[in-house]
N, C-alpha and C. Protein backbone atom coordinates (compact mmCIF):
# COMPACT_ATOMS: atom_id res chain seq x y z
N UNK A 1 -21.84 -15.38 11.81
CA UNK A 1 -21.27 -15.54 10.48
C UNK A 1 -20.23 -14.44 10.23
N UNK A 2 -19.25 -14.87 9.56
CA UNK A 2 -17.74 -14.06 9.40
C UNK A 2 -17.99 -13.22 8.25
N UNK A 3 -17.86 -11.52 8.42
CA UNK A 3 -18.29 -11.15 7.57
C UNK A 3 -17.55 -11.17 6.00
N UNK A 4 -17.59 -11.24 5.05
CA UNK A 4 -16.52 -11.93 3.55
C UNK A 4 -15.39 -10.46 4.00
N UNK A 5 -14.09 -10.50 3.88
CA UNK A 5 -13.27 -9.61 3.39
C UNK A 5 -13.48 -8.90 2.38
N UNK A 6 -12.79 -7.84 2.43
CA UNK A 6 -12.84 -6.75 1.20
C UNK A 6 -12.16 -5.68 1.63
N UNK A 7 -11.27 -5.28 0.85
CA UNK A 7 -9.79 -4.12 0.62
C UNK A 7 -10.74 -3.15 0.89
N UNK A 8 -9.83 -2.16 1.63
CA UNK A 8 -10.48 -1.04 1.87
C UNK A 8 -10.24 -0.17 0.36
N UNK A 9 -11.66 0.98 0.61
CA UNK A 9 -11.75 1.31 -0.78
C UNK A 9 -10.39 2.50 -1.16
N UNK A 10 -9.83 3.06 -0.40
CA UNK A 10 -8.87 4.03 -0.91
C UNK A 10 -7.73 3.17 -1.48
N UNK A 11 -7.72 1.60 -0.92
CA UNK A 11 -6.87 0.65 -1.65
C UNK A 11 -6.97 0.18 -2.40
N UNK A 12 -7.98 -0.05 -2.63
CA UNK A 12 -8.73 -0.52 -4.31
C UNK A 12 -8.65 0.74 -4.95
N UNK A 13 -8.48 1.59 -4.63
CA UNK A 13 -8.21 2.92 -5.93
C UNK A 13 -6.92 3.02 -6.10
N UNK A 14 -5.90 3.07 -5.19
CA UNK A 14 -4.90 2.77 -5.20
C UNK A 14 -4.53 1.54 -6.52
N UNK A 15 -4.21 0.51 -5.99
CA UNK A 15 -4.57 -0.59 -7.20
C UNK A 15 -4.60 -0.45 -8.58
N UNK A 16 -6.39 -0.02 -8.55
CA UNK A 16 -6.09 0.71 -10.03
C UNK A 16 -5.82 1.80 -10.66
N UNK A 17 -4.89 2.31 -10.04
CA UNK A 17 -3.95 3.97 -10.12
C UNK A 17 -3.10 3.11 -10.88
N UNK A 18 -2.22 2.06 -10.18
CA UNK A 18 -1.25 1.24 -10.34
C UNK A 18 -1.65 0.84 -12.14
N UNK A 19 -2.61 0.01 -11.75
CA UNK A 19 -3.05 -0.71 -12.79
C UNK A 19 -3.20 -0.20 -14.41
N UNK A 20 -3.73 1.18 -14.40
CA UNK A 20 -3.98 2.35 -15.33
C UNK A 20 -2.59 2.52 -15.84
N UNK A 21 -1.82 2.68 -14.68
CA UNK A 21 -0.65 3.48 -14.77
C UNK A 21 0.55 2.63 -15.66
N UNK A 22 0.59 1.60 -15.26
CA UNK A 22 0.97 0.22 -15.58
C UNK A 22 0.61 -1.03 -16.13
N UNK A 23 -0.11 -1.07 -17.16
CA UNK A 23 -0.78 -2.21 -17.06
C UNK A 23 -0.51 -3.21 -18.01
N UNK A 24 1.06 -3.47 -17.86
CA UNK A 24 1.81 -4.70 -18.46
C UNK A 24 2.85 -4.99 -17.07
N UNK A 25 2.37 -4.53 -15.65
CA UNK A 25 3.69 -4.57 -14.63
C UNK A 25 3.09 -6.02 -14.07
N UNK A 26 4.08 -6.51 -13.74
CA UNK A 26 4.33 -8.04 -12.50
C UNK A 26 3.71 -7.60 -11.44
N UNK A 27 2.74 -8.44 -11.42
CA UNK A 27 1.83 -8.82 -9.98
C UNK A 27 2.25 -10.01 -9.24
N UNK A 28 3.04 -10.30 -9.64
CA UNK A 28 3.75 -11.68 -8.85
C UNK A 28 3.28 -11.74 -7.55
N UNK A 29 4.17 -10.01 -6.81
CA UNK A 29 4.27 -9.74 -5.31
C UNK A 29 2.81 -9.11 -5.08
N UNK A 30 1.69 -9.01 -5.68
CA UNK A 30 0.45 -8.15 -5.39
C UNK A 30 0.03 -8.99 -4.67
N UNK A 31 -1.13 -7.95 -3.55
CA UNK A 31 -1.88 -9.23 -2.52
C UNK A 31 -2.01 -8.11 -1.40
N UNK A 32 -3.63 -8.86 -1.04
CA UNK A 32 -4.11 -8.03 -0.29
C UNK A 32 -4.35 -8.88 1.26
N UNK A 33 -4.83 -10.16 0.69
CA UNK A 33 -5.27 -10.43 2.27
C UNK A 33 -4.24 -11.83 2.45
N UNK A 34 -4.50 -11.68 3.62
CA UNK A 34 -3.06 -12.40 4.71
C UNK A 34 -3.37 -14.43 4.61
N UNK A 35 -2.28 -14.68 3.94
CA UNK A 35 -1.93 -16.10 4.19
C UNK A 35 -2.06 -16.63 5.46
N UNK A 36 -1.67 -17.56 5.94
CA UNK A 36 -2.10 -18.41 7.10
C UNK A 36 -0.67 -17.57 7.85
N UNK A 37 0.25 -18.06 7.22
CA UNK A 37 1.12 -17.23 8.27
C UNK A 37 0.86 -15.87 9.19
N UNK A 38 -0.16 -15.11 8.16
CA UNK A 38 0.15 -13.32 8.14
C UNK A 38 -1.33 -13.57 9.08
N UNK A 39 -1.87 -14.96 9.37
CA UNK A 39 -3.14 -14.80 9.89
C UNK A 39 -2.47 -15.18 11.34
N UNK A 40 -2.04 -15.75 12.00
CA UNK A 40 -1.23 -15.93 12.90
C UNK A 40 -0.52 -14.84 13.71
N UNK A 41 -0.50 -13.72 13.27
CA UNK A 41 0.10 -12.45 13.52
C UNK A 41 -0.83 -11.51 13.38
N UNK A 42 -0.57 -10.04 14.13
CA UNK A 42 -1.32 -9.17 13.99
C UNK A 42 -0.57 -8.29 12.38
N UNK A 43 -1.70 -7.97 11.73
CA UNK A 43 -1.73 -7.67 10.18
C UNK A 43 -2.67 -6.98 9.66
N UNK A 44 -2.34 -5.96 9.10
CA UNK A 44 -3.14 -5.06 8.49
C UNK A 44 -4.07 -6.50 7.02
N UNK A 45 -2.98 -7.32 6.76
CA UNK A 45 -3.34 -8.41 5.84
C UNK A 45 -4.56 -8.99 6.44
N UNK A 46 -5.28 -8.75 7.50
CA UNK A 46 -5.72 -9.26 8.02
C UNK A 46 -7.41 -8.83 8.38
N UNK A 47 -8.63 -9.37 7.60
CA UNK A 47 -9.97 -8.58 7.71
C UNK A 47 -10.14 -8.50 9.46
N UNK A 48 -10.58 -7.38 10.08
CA UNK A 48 -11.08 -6.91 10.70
C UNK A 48 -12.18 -7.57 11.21
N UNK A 49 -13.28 -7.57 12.48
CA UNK A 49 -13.88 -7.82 12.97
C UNK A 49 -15.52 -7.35 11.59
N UNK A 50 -14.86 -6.34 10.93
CA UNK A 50 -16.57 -6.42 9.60
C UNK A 50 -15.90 -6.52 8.55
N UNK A 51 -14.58 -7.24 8.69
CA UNK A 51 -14.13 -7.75 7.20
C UNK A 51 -13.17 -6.81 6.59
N UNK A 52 -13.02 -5.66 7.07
CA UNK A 52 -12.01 -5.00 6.35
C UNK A 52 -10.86 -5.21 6.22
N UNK A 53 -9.76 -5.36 5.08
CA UNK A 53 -8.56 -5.35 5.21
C UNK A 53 -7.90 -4.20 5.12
N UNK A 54 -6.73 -3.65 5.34
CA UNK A 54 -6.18 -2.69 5.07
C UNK A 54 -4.49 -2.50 4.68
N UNK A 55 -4.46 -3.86 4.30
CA UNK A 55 -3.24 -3.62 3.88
C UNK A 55 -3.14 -4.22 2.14
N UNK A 56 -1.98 -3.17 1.61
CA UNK A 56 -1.98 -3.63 -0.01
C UNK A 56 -0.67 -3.57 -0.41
N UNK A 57 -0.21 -4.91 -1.17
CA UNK A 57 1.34 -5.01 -1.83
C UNK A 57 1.24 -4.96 -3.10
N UNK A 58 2.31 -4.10 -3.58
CA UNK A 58 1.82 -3.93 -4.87
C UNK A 58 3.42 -4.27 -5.59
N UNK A 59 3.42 -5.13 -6.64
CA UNK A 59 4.95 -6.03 -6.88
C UNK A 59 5.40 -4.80 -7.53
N UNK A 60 7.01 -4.43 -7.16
CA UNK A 60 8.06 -3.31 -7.33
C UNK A 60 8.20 -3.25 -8.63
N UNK A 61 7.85 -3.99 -9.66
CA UNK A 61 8.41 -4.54 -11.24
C UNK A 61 7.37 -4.02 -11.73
N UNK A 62 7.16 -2.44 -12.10
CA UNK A 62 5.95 -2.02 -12.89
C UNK A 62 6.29 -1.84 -14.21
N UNK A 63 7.52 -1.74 -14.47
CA UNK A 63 8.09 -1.57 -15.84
C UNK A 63 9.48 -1.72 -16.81
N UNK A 64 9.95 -2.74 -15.63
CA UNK A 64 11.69 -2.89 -15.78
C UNK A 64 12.45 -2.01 -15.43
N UNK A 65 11.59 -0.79 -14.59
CA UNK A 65 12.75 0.11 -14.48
C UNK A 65 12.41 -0.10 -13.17
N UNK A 66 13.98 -0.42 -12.52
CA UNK A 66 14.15 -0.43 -10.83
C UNK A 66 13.73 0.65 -9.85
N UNK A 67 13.84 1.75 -10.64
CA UNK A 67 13.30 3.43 -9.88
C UNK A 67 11.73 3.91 -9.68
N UNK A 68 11.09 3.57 -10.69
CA UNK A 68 9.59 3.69 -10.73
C UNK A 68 9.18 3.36 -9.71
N UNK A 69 9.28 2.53 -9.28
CA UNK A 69 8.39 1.93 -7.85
C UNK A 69 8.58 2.82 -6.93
N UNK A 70 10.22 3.53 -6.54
CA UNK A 70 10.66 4.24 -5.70
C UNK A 70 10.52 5.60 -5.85
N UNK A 71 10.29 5.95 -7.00
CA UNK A 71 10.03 7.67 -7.03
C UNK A 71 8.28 7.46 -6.61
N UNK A 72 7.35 6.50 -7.17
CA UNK A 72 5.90 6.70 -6.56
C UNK A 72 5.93 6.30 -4.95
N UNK A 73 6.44 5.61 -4.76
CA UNK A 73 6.15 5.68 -3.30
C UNK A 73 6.87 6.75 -2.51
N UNK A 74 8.20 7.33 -2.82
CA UNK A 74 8.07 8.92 -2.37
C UNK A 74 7.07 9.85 -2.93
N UNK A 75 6.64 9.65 -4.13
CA UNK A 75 5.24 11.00 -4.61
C UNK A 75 4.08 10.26 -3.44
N UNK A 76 4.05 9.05 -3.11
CA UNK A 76 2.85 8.94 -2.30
C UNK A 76 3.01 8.93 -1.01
N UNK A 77 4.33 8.84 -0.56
CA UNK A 77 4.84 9.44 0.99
C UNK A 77 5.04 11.16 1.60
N UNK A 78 4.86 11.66 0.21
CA UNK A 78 5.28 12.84 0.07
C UNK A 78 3.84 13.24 0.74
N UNK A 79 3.04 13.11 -0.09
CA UNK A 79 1.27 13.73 -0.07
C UNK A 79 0.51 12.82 1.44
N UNK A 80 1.46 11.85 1.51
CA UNK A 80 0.19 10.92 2.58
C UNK A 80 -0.05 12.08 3.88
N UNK A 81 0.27 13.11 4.32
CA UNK A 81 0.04 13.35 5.95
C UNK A 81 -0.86 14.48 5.31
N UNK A 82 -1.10 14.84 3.73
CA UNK A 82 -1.93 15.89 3.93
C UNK A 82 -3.45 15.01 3.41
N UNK A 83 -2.57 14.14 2.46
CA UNK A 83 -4.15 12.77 2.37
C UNK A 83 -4.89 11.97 3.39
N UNK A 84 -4.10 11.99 4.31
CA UNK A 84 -4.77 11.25 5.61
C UNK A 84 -5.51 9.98 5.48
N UNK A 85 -4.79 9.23 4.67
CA UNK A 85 -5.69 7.86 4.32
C UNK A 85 -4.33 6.75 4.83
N UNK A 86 -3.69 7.06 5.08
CA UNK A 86 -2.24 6.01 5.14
C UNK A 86 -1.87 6.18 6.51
N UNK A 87 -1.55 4.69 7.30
CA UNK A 87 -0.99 5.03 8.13
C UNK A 87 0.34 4.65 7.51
N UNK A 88 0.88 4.09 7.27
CA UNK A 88 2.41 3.62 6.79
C UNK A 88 2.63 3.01 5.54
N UNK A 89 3.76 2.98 5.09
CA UNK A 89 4.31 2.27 3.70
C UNK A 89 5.63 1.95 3.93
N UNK A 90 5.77 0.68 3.89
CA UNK A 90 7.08 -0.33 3.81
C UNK A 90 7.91 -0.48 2.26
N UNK A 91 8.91 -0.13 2.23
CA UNK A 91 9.57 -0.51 0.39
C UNK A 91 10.93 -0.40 1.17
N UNK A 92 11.99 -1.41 0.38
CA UNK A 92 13.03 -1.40 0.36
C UNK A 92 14.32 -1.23 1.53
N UNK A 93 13.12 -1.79 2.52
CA UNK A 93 14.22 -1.63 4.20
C UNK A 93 13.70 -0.52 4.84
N UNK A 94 13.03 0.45 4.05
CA UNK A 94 12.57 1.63 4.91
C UNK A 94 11.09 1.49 5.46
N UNK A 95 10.74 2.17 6.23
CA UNK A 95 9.74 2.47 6.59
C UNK A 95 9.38 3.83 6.70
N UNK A 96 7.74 4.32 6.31
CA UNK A 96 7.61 5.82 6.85
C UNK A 96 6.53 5.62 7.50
N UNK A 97 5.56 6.85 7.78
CA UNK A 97 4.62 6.32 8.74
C UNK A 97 4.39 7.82 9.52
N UNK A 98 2.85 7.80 9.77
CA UNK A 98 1.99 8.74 10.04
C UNK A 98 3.29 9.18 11.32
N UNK A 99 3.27 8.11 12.43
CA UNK A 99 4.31 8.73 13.68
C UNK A 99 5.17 9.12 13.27
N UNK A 100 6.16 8.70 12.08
CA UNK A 100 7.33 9.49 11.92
C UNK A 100 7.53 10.36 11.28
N UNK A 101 5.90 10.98 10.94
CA UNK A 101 6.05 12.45 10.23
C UNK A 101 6.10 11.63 8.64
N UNK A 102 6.35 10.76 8.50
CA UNK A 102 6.37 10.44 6.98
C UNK A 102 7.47 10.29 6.58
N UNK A 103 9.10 10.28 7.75
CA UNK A 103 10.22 10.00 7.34
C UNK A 103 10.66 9.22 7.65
N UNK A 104 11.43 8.77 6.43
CA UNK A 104 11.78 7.16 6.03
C UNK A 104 12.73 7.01 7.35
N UNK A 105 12.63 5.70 7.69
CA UNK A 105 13.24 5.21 8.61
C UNK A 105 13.50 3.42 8.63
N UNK A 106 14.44 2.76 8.75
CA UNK A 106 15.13 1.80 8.73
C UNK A 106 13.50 0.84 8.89
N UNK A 107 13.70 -0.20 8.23
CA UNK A 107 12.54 -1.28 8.42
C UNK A 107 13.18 -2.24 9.04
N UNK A 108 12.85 -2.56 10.49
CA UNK A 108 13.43 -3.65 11.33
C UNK A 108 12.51 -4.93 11.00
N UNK A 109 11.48 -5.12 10.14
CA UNK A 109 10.63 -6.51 10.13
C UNK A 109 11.42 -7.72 9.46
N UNK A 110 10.82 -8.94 9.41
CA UNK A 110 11.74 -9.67 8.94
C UNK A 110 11.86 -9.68 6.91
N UNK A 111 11.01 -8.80 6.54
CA UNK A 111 10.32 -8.76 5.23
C UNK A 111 10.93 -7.45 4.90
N UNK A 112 12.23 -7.09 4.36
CA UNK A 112 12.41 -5.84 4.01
C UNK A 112 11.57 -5.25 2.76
N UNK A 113 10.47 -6.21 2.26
CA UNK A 113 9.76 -5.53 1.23
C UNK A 113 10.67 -4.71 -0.11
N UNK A 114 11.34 -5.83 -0.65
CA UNK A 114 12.51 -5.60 -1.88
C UNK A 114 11.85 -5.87 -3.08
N UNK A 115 10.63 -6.53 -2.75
CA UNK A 115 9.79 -7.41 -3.74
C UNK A 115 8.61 -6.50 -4.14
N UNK A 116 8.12 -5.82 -3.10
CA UNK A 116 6.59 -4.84 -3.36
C UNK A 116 6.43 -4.01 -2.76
N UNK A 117 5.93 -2.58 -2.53
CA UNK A 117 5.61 -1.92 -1.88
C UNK A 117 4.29 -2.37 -0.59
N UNK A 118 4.48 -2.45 0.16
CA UNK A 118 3.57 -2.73 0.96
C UNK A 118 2.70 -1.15 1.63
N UNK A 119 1.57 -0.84 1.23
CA UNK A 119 0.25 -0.05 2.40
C UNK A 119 -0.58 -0.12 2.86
N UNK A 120 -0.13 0.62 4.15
CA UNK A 120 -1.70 -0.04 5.05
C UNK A 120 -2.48 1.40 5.47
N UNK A 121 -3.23 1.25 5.40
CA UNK A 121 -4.38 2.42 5.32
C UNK A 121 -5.05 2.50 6.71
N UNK A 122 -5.69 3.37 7.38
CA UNK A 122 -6.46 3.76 8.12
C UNK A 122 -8.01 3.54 8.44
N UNK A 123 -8.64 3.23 9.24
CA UNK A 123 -10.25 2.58 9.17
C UNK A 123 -11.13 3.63 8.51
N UNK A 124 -10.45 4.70 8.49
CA UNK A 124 -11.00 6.13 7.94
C UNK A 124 -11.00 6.41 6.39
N UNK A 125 -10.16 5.37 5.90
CA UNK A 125 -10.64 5.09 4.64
C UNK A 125 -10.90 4.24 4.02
N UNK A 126 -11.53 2.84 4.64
CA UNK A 126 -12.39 2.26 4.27
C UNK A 126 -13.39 2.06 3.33
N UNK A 127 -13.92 3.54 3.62
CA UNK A 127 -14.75 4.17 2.54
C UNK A 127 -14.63 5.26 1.58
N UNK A 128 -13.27 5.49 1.10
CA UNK A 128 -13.02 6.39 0.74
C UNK A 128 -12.20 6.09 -0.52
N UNK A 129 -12.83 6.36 -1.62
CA UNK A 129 -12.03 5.62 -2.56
C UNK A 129 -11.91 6.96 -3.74
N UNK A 130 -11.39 7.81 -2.96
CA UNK A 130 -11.27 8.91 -3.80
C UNK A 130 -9.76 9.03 -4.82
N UNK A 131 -9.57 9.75 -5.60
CA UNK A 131 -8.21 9.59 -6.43
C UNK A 131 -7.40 9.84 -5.74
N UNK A 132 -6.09 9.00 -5.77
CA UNK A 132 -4.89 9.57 -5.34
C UNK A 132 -3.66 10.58 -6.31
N UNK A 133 -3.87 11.96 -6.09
CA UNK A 133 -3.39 12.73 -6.45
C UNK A 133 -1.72 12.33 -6.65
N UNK A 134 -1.07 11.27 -7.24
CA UNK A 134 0.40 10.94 -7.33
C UNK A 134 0.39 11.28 -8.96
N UNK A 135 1.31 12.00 -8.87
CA UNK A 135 1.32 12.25 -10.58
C UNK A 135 2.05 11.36 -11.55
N UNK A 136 2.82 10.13 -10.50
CA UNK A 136 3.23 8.89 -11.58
C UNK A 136 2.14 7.97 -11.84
N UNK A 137 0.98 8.54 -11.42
CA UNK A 137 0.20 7.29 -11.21
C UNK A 137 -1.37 8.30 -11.99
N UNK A 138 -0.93 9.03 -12.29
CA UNK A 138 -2.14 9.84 -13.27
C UNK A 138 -2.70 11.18 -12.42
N UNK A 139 -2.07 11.27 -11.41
CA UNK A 139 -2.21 12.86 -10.62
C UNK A 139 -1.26 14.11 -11.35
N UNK A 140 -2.09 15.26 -10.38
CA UNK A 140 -1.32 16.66 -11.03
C UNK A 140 0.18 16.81 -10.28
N UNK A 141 1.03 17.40 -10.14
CA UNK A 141 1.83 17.89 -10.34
C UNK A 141 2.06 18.77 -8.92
């Protein structure tokens, strides 16, 4: 028996960082687990052998302002290599990512992610649904 899916927990806190933070923004682009397409492919969208998923899109439109999305995902690219819960985050053609030190670099996929921030997290936090210290999102400073 297939075990049910379920977001890993540092992504579900994530989420509702978002959610707190925002909570009149477009979820249009939100979404955690992988369509038939994204099942067809290898995908963080995709539960794991005990169900875990680890990837989370969160729609760019948190408040009509075009920048918001982009200053938190640098406050959360900024902190990810000392948070150690992220392997990568996709927004806007770029990519960063644990290998590249966390610097942005050109997104070659076919999904430049213009629509949502896309993160995918680590098996290491699975269980870890501790706060994320981003201060657009209700962290210090």
């Amino acid at each position: 028996m297939a075990n049910t899916p379920r977001l890993s927990k540092a992504l579900v806190q994530l989420r509702e960082q978002f959610d707190d933070s925002f909570p009149k923004r477009d979820r249009k682009s939100d979404g955690w687990l992988g369509d038939a397409r994204h099942s067809a492919t290898v995908s963080d969208h995709n539960p794991d052998v005990n169900g875990w998923v680890r990837a989370l899109d969160v729609d760019a439109d948190l408040d009509r302002n075009p920048e918001s999305m982009a200053k938190i995902v640098n406050q959360i690219r900024k902190r990810a290599r000392k948070d150690g819960r992220l392997n990568y985050i996709i927004f806007n053609g770029r990519i960063a990512s644990r290998k590249s030190l966390w610097v942005w670099k050109k997104y070659r996929g076919i999904n430049p992610h213009r629509t949502h921030a896309h993160f995918s997290a680590l098996t290491t936090a699975d269980r870890d649904n501790k706060f994320w210290n981003v201060p657009l999102l209700g962290g210090s400073q």
